[in-house]
N, C-alpha and C. Protein backbone atom coordinates (compact mmCIF):
# COMPACT_ATOMS: atom_id res chain seq x y z
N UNK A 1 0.84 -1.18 0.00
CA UNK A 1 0.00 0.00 0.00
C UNK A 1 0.88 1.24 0.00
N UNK A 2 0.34 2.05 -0.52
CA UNK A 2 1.01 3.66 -0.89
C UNK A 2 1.64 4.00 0.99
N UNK A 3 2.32 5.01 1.00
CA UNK A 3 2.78 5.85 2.27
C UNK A 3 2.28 6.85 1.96
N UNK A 4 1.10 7.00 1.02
CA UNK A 4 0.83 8.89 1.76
C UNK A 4 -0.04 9.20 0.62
N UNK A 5 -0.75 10.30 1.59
CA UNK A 5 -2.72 10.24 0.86
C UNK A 5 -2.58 10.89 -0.51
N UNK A 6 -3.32 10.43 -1.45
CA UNK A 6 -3.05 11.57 -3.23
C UNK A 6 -4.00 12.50 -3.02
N UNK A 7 -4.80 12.85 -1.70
CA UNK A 7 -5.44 13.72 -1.90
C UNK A 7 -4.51 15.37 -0.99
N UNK A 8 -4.31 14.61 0.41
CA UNK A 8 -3.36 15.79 0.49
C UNK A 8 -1.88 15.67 0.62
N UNK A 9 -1.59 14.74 0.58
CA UNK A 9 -0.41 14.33 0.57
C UNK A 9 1.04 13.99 1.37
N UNK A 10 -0.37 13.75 2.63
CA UNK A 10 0.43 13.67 3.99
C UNK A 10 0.92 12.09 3.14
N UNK A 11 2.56 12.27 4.15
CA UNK A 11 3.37 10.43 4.04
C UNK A 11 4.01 10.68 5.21
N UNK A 12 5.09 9.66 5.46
CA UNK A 12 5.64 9.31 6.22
C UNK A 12 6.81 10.26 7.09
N UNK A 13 6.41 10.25 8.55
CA UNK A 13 7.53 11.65 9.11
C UNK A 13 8.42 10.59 9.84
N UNK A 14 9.80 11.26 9.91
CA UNK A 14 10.82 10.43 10.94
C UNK A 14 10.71 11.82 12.17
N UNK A 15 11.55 10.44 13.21
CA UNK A 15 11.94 11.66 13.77
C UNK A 15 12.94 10.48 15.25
N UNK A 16 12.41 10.78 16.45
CA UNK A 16 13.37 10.02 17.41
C UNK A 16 12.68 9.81 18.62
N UNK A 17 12.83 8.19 18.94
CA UNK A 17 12.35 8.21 20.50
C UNK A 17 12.99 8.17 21.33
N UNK A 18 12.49 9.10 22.45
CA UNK A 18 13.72 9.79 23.19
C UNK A 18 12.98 8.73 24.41
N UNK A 19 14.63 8.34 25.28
CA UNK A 19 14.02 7.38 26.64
C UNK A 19 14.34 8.07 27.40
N UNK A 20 13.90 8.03 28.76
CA UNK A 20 13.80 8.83 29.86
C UNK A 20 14.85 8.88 30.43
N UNK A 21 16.43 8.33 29.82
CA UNK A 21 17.82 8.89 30.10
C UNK A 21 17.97 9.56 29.15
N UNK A 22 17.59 10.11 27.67
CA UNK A 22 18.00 10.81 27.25
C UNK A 22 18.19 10.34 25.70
N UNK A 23 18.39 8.83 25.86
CA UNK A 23 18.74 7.75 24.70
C UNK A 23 18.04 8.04 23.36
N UNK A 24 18.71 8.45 22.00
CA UNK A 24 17.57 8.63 21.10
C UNK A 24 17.45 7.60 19.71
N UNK A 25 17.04 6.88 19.42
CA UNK A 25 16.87 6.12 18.34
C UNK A 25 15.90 6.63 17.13
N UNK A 26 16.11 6.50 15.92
CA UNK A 26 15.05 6.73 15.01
C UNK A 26 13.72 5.92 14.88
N UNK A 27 12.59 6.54 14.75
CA UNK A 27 11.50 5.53 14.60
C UNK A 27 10.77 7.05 13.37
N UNK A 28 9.51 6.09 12.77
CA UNK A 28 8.64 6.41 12.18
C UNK A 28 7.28 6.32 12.29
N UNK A 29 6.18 7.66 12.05
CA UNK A 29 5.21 7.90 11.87
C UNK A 29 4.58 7.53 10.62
N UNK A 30 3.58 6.94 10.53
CA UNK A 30 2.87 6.65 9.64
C UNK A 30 1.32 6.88 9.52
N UNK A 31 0.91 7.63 8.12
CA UNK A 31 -0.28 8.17 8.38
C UNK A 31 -1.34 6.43 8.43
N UNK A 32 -2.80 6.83 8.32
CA UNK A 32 -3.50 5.86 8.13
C UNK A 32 -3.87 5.91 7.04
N UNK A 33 -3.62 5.41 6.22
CA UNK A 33 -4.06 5.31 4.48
C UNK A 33 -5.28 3.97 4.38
N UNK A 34 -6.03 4.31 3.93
CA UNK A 34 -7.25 3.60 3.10
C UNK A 34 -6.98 3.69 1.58
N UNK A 35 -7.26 2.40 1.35
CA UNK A 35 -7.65 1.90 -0.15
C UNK A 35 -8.88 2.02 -0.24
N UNK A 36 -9.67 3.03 -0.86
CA UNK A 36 -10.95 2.89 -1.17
C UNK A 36 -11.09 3.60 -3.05
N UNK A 37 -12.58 2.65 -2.77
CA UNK A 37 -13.19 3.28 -4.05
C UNK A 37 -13.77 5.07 -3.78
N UNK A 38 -13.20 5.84 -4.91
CA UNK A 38 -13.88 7.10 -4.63
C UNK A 38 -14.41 7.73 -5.96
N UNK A 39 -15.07 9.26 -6.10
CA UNK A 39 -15.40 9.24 -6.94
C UNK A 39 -14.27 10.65 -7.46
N UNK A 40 -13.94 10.46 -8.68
CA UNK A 40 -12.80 11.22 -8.75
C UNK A 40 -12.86 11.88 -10.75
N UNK A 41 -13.46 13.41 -10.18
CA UNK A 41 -13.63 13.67 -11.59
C UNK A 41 -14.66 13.05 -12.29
N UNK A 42 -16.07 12.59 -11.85
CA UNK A 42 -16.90 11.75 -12.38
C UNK A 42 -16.79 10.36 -12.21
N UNK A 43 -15.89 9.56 -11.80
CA UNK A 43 -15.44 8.05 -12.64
C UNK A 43 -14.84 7.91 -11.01
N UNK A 44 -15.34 6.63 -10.89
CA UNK A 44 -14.86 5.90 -9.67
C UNK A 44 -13.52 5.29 -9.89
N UNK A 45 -12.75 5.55 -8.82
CA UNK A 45 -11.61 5.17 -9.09
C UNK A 45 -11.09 4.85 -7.36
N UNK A 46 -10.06 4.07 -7.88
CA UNK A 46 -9.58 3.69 -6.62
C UNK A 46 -8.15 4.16 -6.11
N UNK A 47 -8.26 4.80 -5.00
CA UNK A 47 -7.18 5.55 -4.32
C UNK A 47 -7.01 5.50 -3.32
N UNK A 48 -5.66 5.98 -2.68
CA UNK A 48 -5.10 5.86 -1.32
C UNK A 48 -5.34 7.14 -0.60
N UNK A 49 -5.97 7.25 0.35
CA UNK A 49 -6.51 8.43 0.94
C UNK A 49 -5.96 8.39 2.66
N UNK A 50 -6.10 9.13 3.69
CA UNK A 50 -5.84 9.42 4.87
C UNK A 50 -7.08 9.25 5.62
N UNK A 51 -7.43 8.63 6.56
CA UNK A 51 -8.26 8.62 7.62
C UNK A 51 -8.89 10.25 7.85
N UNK A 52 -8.25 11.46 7.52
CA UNK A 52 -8.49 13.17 8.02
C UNK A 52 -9.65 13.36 6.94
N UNK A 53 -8.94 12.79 5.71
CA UNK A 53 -9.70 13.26 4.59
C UNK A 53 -10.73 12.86 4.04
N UNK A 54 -10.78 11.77 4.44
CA UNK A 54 -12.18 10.99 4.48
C UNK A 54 -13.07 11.06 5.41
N UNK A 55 -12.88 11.24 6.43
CA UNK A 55 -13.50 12.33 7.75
C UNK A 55 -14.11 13.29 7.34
N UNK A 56 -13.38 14.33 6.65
CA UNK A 56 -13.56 15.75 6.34
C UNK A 56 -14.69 15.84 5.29
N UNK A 57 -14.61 14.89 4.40
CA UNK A 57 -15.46 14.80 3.52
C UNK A 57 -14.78 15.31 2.39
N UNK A 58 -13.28 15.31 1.96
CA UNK A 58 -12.67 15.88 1.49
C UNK A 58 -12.32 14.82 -0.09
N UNK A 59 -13.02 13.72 -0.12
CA UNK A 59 -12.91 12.88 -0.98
C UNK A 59 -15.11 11.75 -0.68
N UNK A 60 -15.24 11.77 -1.82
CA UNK A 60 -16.55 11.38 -1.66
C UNK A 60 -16.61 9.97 -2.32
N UNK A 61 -17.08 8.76 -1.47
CA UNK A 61 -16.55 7.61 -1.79
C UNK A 61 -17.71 7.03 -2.35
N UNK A 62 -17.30 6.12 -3.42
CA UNK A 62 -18.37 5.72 -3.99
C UNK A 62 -19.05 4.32 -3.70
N UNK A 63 -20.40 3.96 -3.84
CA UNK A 63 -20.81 2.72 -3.24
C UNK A 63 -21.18 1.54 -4.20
């Protein structure tokens, strides 16, 4: 599956988990991407979207 929504285009952030001495290692954030059918420009199509944006109503999915 894709890393990051085609509608807004959140993907994947790094960054570091810090332990309570101080210790920092790299880890990663990952959005929640859905595979759904949507309707896109007339014509259902299928895309990788974000949990926000499909919330928002920012992509209208088709049934």
């Amino acid at each position: 599956m894709a890393n990051y929504c085609e509608v807004c285009h959140k993907g994947i952030m790094s960054g570091m988990n810090v332990s309570h001495s101080h210790l920092k290692t790299k880890r990663k954030w990952k959005p929640n991407i859905q595979h759904v059918r949507a309707v896109v420009d007339g014509e259902i199509k299928r895309v990788n979207v974000c949990t926000r944006c499909l919330r928002s109503g920012k992509v209208q999915r088709a049934i």
